[in-house]
PDB file of N, CA and C in Angstrom:
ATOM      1  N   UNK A   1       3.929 -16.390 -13.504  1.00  0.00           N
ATOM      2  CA  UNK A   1       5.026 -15.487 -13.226  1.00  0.00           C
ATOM      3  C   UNK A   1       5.785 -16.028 -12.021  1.00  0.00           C
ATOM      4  N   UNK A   2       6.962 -15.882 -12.424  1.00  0.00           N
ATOM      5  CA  UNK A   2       7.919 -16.120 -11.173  1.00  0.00           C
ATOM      6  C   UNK A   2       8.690 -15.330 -10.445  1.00  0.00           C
ATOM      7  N   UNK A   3       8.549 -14.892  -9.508  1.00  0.00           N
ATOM      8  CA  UNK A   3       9.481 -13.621  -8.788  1.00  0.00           C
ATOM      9  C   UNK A   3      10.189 -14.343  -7.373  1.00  0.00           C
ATOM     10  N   UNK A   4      12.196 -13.889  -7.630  1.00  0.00           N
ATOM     11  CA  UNK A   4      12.643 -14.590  -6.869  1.00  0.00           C
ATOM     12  C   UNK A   4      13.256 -13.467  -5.788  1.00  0.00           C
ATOM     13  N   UNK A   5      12.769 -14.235  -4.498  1.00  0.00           N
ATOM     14  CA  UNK A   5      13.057 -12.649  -3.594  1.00  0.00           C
ATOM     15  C   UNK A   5      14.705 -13.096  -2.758  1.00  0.00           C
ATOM     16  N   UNK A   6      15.700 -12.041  -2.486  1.00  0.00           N
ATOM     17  CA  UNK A   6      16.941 -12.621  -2.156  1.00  0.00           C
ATOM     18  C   UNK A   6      17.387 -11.540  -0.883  1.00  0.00           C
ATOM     19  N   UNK A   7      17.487 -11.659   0.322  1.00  0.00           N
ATOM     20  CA  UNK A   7      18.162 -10.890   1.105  1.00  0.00           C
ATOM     21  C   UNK A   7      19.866 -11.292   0.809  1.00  0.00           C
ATOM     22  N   UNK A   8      20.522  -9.723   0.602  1.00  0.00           N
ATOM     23  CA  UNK A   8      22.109  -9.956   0.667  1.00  0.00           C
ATOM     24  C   UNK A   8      22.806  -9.103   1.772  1.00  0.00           C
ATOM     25  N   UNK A   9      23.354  -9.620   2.267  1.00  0.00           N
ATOM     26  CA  UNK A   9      24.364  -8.913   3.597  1.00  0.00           C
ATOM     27  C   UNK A   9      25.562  -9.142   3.037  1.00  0.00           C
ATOM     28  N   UNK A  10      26.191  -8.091   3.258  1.00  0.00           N
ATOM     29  CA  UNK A  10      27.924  -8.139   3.103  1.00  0.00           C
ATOM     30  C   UNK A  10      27.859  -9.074   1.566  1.00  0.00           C
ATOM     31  N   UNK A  11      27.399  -8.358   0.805  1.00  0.00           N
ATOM     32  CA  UNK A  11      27.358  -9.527  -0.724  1.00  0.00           C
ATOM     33  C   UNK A  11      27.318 -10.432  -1.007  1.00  0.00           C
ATOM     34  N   UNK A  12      26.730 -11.267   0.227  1.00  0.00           N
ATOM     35  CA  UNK A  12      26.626 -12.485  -0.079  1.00  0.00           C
ATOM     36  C   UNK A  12      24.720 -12.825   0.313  1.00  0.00           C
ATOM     37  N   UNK A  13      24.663 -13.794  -0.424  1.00  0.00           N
ATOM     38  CA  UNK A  13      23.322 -14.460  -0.051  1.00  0.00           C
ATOM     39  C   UNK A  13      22.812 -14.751   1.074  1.00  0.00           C
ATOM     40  N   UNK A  14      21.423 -14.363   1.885  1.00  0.00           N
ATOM     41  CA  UNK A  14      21.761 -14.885   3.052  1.00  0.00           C
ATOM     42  C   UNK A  14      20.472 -15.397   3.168  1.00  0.00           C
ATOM     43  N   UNK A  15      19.643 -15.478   2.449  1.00  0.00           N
ATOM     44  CA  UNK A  15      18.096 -16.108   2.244  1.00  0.00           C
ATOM     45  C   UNK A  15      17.642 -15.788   0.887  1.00  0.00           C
ATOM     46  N   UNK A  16      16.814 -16.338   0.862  1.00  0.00           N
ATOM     47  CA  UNK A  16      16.261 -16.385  -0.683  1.00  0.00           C
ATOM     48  C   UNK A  16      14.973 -17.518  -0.924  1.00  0.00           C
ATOM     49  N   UNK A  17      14.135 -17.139  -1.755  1.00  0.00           N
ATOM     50  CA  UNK A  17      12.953 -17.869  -2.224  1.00  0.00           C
ATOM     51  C   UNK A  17      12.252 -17.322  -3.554  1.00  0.00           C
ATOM     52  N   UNK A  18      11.240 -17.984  -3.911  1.00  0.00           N
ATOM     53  CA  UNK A  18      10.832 -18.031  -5.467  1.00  0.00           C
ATOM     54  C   UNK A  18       8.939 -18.105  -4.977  1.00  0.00           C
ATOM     55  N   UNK A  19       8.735 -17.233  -5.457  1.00  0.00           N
ATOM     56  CA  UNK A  19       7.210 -16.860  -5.443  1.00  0.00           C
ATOM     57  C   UNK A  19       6.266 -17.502  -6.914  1.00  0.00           C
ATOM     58  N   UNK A  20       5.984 -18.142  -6.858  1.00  0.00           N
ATOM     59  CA  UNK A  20       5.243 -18.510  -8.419  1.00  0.00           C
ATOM     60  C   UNK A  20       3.741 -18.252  -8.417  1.00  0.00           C
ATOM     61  N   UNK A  21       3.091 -17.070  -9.512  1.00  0.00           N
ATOM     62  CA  UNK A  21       2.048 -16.741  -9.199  1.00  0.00           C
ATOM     63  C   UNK A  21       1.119 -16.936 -10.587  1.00  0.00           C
ATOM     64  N   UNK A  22       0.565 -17.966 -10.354  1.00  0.00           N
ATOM     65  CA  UNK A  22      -0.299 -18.604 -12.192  1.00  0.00           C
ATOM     66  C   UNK A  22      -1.921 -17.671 -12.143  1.00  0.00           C
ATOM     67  N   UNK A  23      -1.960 -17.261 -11.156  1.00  0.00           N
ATOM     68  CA  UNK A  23      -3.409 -16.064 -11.193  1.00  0.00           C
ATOM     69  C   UNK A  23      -3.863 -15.183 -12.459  1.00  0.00           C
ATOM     70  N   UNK A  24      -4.702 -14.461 -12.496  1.00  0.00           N
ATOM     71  CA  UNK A  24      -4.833 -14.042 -13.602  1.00  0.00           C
ATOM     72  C   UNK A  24      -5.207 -12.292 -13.142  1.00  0.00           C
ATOM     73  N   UNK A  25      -4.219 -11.849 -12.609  1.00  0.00           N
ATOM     74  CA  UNK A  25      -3.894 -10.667 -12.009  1.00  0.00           C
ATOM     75  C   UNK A  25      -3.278  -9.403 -12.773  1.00  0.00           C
ATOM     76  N   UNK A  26      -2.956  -8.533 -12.702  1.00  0.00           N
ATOM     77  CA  UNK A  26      -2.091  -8.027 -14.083  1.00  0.00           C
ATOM     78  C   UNK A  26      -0.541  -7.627 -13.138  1.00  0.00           C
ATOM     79  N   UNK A  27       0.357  -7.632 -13.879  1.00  0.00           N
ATOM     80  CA  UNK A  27       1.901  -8.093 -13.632  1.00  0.00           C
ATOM     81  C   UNK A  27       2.397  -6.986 -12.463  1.00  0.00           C
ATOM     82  N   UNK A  28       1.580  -5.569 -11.900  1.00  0.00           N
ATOM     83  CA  UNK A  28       1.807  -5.156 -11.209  1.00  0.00           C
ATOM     84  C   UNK A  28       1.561  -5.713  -9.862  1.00  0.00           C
ATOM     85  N   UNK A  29      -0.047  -6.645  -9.845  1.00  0.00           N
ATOM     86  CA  UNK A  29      -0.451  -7.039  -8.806  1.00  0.00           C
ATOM     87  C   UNK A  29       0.111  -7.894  -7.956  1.00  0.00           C
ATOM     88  N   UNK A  30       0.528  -8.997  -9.669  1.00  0.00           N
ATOM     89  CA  UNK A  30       1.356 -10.285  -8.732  1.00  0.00           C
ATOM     90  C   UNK A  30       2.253  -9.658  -8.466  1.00  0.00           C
ATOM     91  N   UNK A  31       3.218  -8.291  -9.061  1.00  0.00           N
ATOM     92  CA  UNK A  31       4.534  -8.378  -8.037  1.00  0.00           C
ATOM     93  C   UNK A  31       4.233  -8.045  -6.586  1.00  0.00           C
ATOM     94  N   UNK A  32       3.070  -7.032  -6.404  1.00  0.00           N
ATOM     95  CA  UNK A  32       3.031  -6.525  -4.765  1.00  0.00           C
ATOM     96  C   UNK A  32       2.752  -7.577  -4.045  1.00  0.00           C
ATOM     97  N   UNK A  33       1.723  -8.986  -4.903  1.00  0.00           N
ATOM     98  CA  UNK A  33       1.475 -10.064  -3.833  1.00  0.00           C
ATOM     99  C   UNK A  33       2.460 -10.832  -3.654  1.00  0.00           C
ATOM    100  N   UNK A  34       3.884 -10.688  -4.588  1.00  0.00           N
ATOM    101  CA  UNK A  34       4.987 -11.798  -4.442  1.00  0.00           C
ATOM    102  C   UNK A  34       5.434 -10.868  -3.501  1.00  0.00           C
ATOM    103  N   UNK A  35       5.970  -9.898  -2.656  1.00  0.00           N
ATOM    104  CA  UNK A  35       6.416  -8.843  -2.172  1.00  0.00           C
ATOM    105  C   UNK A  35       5.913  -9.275  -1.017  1.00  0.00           C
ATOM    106  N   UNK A  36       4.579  -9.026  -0.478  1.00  0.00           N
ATOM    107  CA  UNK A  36       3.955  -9.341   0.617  1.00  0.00           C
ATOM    108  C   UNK A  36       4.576 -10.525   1.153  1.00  0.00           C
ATOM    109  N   UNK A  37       3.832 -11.903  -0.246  1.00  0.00           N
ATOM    110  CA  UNK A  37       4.560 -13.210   0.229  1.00  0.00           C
ATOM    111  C   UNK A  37       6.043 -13.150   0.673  1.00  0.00           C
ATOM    112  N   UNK A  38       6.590 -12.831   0.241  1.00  0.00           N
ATOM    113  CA  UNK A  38       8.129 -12.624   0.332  1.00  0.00           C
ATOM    114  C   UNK A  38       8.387 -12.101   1.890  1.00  0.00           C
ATOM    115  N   UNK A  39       8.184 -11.124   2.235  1.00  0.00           N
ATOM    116  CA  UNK A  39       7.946 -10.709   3.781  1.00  0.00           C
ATOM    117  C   UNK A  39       7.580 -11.401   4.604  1.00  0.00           C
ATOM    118  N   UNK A  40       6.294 -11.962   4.391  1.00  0.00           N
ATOM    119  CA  UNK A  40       5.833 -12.423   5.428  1.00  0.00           C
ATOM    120  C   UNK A  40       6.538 -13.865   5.355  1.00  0.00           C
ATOM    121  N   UNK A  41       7.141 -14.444   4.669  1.00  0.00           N
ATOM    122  CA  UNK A  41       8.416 -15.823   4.798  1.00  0.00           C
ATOM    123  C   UNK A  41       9.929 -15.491   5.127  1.00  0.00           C
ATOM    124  N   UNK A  42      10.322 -14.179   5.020  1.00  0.00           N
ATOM    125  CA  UNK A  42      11.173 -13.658   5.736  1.00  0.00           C
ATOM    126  C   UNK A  42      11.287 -12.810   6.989  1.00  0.00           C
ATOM    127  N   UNK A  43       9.762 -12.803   7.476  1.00  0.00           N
ATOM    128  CA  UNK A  43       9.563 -11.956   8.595  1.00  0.00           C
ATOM    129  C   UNK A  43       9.939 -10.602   8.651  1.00  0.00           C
ATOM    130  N   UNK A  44       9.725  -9.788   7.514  1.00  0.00           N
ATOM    131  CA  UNK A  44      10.006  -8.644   7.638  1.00  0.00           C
ATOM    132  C   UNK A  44       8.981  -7.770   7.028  1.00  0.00           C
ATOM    133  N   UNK A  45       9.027  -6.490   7.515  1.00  0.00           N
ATOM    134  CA  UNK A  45       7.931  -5.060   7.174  1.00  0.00           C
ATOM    135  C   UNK A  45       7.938  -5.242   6.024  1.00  0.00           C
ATOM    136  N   UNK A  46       7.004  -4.902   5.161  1.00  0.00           N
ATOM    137  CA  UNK A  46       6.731  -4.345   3.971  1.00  0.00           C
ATOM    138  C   UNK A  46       7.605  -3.086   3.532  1.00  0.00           C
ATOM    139  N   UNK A  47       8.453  -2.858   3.083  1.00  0.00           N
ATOM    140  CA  UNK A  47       9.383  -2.276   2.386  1.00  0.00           C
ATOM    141  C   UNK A  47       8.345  -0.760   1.132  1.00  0.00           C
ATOM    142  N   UNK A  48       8.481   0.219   1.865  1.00  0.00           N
ATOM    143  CA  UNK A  48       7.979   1.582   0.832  1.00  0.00           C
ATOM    144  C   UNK A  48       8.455   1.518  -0.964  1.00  0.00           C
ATOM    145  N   UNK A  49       7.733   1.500  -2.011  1.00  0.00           N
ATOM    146  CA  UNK A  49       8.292   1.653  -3.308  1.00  0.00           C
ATOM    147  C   UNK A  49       8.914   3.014  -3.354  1.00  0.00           C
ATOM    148  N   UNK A  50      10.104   3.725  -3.217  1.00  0.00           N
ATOM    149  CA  UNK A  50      10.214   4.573  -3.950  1.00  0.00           C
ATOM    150  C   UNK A  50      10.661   4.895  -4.551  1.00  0.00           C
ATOM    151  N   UNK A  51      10.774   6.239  -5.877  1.00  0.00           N
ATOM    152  CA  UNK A  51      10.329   6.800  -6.982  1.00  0.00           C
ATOM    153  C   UNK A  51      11.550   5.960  -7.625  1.00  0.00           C
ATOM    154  N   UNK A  52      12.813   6.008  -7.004  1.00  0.00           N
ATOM    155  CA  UNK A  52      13.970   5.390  -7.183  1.00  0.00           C
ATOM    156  C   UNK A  52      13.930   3.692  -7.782  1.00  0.00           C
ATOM    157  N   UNK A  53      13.203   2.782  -7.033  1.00  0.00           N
ATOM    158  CA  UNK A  53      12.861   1.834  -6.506  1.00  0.00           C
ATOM    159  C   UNK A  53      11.904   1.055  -7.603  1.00  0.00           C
ATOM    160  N   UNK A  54      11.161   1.563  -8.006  1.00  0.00           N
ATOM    161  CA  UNK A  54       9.676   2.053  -9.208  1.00  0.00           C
ATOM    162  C   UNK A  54      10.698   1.834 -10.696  1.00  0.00           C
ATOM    163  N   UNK A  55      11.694   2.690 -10.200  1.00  0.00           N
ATOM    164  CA  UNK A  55      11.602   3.005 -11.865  1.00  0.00           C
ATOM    165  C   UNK A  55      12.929   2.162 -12.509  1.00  0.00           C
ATOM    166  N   UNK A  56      13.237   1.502 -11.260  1.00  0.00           N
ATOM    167  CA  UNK A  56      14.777   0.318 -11.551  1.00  0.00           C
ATOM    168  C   UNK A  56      13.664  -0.712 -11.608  1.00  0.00           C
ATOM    169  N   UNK A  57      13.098  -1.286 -11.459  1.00  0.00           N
ATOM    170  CA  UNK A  57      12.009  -2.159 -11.285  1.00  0.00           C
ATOM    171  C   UNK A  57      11.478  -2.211 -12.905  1.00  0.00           C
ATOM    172  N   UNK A  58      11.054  -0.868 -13.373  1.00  0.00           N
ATOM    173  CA  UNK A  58      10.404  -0.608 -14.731  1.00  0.00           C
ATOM    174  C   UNK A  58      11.080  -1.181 -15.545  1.00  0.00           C
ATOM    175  N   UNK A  59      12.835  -0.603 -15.289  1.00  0.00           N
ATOM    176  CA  UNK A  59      13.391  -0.985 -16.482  1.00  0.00           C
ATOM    177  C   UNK A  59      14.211  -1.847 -16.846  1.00  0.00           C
ATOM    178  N   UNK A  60      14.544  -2.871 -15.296  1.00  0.00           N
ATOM    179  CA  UNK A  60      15.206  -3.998 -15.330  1.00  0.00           C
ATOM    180  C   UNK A  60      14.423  -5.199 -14.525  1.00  0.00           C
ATOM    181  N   UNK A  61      13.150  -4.920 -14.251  1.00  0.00           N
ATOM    182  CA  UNK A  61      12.300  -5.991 -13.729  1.00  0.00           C
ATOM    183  C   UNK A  61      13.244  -6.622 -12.646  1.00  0.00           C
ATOM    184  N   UNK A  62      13.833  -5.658 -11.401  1.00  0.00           N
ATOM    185  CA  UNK A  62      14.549  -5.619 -10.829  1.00  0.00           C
ATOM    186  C   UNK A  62      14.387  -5.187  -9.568  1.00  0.00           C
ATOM    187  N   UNK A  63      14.539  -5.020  -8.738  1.00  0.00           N
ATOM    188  CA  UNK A  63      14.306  -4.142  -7.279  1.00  0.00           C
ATOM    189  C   UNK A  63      15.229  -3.814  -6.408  1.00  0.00           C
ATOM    190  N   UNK A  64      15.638  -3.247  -5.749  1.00  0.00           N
ATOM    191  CA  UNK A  64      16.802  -2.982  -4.458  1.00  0.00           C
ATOM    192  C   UNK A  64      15.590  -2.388  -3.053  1.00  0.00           C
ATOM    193  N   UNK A  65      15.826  -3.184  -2.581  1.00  0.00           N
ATOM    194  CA  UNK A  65      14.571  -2.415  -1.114  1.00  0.00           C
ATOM    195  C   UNK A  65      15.963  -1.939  -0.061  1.00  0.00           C
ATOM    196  N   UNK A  66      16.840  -1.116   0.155  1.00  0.00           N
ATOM    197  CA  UNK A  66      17.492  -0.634   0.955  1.00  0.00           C
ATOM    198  C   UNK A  66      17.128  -0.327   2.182  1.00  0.00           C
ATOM    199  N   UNK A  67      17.912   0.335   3.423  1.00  0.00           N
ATOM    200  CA  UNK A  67      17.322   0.420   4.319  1.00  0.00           C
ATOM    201  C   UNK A  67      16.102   1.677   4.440  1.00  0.00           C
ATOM    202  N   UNK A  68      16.366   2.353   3.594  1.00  0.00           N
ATOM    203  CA  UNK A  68      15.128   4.189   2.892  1.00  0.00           C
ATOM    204  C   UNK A  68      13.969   3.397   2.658  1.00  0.00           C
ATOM    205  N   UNK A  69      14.202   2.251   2.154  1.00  0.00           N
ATOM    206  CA  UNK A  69      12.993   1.678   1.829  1.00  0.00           C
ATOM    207  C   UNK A  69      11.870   1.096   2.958  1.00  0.00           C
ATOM    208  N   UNK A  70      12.345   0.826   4.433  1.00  0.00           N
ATOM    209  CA  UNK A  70      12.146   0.291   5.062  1.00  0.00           C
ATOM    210  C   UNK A  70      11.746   1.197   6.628  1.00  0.00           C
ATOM    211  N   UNK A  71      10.390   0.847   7.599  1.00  0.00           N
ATOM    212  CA  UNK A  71      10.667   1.716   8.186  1.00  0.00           C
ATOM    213  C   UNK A  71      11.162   1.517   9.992  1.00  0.00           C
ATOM    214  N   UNK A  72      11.189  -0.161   9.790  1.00  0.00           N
ATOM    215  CA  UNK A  72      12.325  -0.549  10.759  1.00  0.00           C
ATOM    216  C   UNK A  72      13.529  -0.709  10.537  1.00  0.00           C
ATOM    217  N   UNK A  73      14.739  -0.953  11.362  1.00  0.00           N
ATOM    218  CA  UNK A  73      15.734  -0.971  11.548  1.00  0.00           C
ATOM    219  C   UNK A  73      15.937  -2.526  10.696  1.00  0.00           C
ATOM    220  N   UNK A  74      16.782  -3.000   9.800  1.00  0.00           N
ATOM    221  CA  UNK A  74      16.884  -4.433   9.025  1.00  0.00           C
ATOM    222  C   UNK A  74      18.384  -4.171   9.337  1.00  0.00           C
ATOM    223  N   UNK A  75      18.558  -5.818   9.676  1.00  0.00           N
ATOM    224  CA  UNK A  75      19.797  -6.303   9.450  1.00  0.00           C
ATOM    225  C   UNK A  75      20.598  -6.757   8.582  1.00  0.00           C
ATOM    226  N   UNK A  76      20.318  -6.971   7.254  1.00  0.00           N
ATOM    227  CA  UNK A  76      21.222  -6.570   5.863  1.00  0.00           C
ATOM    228  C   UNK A  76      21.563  -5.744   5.046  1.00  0.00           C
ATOM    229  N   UNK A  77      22.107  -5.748   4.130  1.00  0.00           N
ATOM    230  CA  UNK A  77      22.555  -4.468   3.248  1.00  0.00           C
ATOM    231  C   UNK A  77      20.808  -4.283   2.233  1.00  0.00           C
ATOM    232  N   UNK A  78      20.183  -5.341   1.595  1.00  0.00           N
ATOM    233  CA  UNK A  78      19.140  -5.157   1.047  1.00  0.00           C
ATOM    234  C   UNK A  78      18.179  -6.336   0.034  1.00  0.00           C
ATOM    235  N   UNK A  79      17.185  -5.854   0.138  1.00  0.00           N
ATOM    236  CA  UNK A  79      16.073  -7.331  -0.505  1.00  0.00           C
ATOM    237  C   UNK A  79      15.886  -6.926  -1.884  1.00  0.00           C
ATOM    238  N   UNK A  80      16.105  -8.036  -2.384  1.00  0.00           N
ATOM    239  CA  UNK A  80      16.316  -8.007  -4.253  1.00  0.00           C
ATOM    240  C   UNK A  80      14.912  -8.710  -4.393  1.00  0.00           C
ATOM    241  N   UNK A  81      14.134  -7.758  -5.386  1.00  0.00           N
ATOM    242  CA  UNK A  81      13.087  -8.602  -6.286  1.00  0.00           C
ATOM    243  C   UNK A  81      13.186  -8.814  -7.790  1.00  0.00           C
ATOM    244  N   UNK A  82      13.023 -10.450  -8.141  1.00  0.00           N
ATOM    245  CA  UNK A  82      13.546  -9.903  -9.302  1.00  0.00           C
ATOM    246  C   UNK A  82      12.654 -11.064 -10.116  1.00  0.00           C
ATOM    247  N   UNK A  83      12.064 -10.590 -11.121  1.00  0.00           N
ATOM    248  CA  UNK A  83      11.346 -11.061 -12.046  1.00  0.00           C
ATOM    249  C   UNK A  83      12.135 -12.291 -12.753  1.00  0.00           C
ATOM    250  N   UNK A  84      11.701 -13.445 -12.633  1.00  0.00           N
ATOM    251  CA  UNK A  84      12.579 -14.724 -13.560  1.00  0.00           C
ATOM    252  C   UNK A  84      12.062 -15.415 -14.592  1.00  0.00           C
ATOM    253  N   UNK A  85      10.390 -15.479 -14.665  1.00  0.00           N
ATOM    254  CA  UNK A  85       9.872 -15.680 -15.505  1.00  0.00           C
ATOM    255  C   UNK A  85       8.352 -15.134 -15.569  1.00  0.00           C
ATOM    256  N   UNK A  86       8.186 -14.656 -17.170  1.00  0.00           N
ATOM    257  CA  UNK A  86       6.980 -13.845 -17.182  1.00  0.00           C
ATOM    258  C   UNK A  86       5.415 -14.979 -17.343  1.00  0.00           C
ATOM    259  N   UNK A  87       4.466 -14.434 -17.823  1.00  0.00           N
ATOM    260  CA  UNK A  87       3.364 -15.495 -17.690  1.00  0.00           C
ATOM    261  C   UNK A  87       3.477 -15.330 -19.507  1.00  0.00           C
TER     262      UNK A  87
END
């Protein structure tokens, strides 16, 4: 599985990376461990799922982590997770 994580400010790109996870985990796990990874290479908090968050995720293998999501202060508009290839 491949999950590509993207901070955007003012609509544009302003970091970005690609998590590749060949484990044998089930597809919820690797996303929270691409998530983690993703943070901790962008230096930022772990970002709250919520209900909102969950269920754009469900149905477009998609994410928006906004600032609600977050429980420090971030300096972009928001962190995209987004599923690119399945296992």
């Amino acid at each position: 599985m491949r999950i590509w994580g993207k901070i955007i400010k003012d609509n544009h790109l302003v970091r970005d990376a690609v998590i590749t996870d060949t484990g044998n985990d089930t597809r919820t796990h690797k996303v929270f461990h691409a998530l983690d990874e993703l943070c901790y290479e962008f230096d930022l908090g772990k970002p709250i799922w919520l209900d909102a968050t969950a269920s754009e995720f469900k149905r477009h293998s998609k994410a928006r982590f906004y600032q609600d999501n977050f429980i420090e202060q971030i300096d972009f508009d928001y962190l995209e997770l987004q599923v690119i290839e399945e296992d």
